[in-house]
Protein backbone atom coordinates (compact mmCIF):
# COMPACT_ATOMS: atom_id res chain seq x y z
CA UNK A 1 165.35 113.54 90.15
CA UNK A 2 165.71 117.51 89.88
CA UNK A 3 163.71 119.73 91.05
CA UNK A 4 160.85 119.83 88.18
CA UNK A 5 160.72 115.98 87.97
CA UNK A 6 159.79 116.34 91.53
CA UNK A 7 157.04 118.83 90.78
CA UNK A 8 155.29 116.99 88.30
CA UNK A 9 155.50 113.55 90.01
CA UNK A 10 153.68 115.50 92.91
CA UNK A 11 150.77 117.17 91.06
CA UNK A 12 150.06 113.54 89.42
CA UNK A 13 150.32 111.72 92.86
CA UNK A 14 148.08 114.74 93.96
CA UNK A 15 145.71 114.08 90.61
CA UNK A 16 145.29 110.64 91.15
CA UNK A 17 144.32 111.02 94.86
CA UNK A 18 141.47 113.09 94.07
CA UNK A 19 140.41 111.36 91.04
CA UNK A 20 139.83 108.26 94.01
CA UNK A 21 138.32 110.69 96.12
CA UNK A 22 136.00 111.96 93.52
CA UNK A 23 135.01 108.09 92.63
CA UNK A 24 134.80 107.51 96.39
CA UNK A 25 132.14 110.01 96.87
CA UNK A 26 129.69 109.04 93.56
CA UNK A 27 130.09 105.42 94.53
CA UNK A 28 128.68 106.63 97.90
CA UNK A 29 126.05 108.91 96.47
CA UNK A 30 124.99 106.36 94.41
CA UNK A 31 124.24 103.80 97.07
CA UNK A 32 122.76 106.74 99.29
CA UNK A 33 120.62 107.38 96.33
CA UNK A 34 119.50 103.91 95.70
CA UNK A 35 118.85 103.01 100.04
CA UNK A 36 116.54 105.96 99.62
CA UNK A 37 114.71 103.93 96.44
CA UNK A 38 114.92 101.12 98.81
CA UNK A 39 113.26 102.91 101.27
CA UNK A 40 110.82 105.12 99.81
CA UNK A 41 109.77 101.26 97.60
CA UNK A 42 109.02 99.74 101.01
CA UNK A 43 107.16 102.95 102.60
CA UNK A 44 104.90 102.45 99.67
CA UNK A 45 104.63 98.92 99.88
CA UNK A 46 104.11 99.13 104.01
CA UNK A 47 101.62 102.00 103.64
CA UNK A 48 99.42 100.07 100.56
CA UNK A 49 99.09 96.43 103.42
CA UNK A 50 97.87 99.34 105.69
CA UNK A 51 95.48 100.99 103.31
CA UNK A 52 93.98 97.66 102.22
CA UNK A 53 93.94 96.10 105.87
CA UNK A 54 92.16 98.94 106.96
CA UNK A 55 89.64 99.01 104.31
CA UNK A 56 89.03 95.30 104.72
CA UNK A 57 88.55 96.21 108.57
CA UNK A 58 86.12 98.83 107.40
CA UNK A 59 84.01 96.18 104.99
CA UNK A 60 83.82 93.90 107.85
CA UNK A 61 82.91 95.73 109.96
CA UNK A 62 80.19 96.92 108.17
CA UNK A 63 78.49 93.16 107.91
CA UNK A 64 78.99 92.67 111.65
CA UNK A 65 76.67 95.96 111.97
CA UNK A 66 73.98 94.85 109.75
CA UNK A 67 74.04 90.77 111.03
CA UNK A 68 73.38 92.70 114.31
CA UNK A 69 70.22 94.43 112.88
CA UNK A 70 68.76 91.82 111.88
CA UNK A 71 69.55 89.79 115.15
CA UNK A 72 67.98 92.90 117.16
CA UNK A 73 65.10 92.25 114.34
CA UNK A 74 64.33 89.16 115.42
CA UNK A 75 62.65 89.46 118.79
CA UNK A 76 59.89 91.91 117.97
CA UNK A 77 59.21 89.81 114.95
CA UNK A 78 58.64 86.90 116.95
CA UNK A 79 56.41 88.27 119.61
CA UNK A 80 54.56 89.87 116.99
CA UNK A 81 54.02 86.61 115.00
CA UNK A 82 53.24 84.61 118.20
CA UNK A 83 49.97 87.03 118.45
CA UNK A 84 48.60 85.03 115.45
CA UNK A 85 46.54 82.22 116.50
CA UNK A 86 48.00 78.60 115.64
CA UNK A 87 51.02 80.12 114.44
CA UNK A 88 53.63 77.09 113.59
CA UNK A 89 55.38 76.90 116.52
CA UNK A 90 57.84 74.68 115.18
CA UNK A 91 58.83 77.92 112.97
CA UNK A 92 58.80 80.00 115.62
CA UNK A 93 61.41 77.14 117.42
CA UNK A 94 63.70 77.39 114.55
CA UNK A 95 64.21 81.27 114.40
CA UNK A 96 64.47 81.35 118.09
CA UNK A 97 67.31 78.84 118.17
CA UNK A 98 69.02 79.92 115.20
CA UNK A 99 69.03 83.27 116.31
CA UNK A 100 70.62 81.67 119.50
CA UNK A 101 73.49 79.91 117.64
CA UNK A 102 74.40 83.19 116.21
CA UNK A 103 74.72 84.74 119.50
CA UNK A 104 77.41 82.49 120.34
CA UNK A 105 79.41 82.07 117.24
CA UNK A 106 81.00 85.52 117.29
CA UNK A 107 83.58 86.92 115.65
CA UNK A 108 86.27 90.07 117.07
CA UNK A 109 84.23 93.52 115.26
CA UNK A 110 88.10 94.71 114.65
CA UNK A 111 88.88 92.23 111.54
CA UNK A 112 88.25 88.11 112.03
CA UNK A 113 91.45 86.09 110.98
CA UNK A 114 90.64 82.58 111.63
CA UNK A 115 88.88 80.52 108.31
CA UNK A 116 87.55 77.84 111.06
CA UNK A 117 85.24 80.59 113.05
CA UNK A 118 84.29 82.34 110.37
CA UNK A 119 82.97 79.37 109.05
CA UNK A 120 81.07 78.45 112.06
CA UNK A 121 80.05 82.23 112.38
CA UNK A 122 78.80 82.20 108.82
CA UNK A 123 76.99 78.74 109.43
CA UNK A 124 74.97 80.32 112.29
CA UNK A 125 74.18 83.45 110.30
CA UNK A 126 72.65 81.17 107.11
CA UNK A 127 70.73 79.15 109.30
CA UNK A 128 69.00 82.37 111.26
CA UNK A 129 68.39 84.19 107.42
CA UNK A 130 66.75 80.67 106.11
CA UNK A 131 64.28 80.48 109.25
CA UNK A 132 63.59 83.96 109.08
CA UNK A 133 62.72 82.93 105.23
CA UNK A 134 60.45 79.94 106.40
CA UNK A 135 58.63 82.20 108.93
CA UNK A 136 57.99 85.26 106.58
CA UNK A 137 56.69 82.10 104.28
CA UNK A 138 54.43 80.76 106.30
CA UNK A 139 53.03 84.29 107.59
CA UNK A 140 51.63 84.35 104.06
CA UNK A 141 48.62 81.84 105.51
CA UNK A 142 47.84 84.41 107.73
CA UNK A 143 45.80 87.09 106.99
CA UNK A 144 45.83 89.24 110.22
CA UNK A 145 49.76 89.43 110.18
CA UNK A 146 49.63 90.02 106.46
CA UNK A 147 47.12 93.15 107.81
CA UNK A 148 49.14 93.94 110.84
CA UNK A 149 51.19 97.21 110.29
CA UNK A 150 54.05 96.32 112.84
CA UNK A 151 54.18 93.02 110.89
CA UNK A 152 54.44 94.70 107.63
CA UNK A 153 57.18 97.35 109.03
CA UNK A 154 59.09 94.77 110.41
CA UNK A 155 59.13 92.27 107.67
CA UNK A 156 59.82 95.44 105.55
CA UNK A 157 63.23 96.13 107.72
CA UNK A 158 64.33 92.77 107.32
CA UNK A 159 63.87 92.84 104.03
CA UNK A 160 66.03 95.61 103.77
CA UNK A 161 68.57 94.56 105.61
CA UNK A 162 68.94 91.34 104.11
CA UNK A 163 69.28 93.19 101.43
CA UNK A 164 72.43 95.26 102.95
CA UNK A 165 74.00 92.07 104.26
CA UNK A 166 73.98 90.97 100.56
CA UNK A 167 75.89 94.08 99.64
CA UNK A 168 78.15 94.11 102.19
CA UNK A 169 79.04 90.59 102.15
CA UNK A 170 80.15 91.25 98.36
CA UNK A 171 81.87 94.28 99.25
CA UNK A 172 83.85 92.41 102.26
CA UNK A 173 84.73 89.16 99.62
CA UNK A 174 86.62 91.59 97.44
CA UNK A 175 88.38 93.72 99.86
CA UNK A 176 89.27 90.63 101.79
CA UNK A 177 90.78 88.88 98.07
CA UNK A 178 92.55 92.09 97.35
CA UNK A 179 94.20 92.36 100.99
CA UNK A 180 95.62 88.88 100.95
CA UNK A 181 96.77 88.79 97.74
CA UNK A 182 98.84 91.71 98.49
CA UNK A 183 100.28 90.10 101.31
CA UNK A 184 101.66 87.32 99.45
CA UNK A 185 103.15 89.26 96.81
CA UNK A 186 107.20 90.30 97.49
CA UNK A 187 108.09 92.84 98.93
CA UNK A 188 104.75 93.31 100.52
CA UNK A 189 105.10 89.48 101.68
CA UNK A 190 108.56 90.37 103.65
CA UNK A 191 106.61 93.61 105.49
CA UNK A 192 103.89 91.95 105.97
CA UNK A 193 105.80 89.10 107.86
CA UNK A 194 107.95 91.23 109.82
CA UNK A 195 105.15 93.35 110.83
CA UNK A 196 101.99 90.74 111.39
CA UNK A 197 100.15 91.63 108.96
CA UNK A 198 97.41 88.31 109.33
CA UNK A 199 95.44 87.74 106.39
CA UNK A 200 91.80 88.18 106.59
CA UNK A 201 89.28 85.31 106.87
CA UNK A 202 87.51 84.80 103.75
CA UNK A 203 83.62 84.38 103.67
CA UNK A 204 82.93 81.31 102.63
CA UNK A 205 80.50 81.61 99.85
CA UNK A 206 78.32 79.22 97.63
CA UNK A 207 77.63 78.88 94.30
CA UNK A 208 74.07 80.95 94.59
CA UNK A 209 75.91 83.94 96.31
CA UNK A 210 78.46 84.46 93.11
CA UNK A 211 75.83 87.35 92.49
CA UNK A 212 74.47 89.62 94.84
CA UNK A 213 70.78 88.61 95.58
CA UNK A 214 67.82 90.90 96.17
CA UNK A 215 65.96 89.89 98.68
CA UNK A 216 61.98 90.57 98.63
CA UNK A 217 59.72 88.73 101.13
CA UNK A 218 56.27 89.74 99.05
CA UNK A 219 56.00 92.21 101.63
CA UNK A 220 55.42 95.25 98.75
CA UNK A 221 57.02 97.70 100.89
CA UNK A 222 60.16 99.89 100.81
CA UNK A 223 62.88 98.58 102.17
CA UNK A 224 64.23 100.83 105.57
């Protein structure tokens, strides 16, 4: 092979080498480029399971505040009812127990995860709102309660707030729906298993709560 044969086999060995080279680095820009898709796909879906956790938190949270109104409700309306003479006691028995049952079913304020307390926690909170009901209902045969005006500001709060609970209960259902079914959908599912993402407990609700009720106890006043 002379000297020009040489050359040319050289600048072609030398051509082919960068050609890889030049393949070598796309091939590696390319993946670089598409880890950084990967990446920036599961920021996204990591940061939406936070967003929606957090605003299920923030729904929940908001129920627990207003169940506790109405359970701080609950001892000024009974004192003030007992003032009536032959009052039902057996009334009176009911709200006082019920609002004891919800005093110990409850749930963490942060964001409740177990179906099986929430249950029981929604349980106790039914059975306090229908003896409040009863007791409102029966306060109808009484005309000085009917004419007291703590009675009537009371029984206008509760009404109120029953009113809230409604609202918030609704607004807790959805948030609650939307944040697990996020968590079960891929990739969020993967995140959301690696990083304990629980899935909220849903309310349990009944047929007559598919709508959000108004509340109004006769009591003709706004609600506070």
């Amino acid at each position: 092979m002379n000297d020009r044969d040489a050359f040319h086999a050289k600048r072609t060995a030398t051509t082919m080498e960068s050609g890889k080279v030049g393949k070598g680095c796309l091939v590696g820009i390319g993946l670089a480029v598409l880890l950084l898709v990967v990446v920036a796909m599961f920021m996204g879906q990591y940061n939406g399971l936070v967003d929606k956790q957090e605003n299920t938190r923030a729904k929940w949270q908001e129920i627990d505040s207003q169940y506790k109104r109405r359970f701080d409700l609950v001892p000024n309306l009974v004192a003030t009812v007992q003032g009536a003479a032959d009052f039902e006691k057996s009334t009176l028995t009911a709200v006082t127990e019920a609002r004891a049952s919800v005093g110990r079913a409850q749930l963490p304020s942060n964001l409740p995860t177990d179906p099986a307390a929430m249950q029981s926690y929604v349980n106790a909170q039914q059975q306090l709102g229908s003896a409040l009901q009863r007791l409102l209902v029966v306060a109808e045969n009484y005309p000085e309660l009917k004419a007291s005006a703590n009675f009537a500001d009371l029984q206008s709060q509760l009404e109120g707030t029953e009113n809230r609970i409604a609202n918030a209960r609704s607004d807790y259902l959805q948030a609650a729906q939307d944040y697990n079914a996020a968590t079960r959908r891929f990739p969020a599912s993967f995140l959301a298993g690696i990083f304990n993402f629980e899935r909220a407990a849903e309310l349990p609700v009944a047929a007559e709560e598919r709508t959000v009720p108004q509340v109004k106890f006769e009591s003709g006043g706004a609600a506070k």
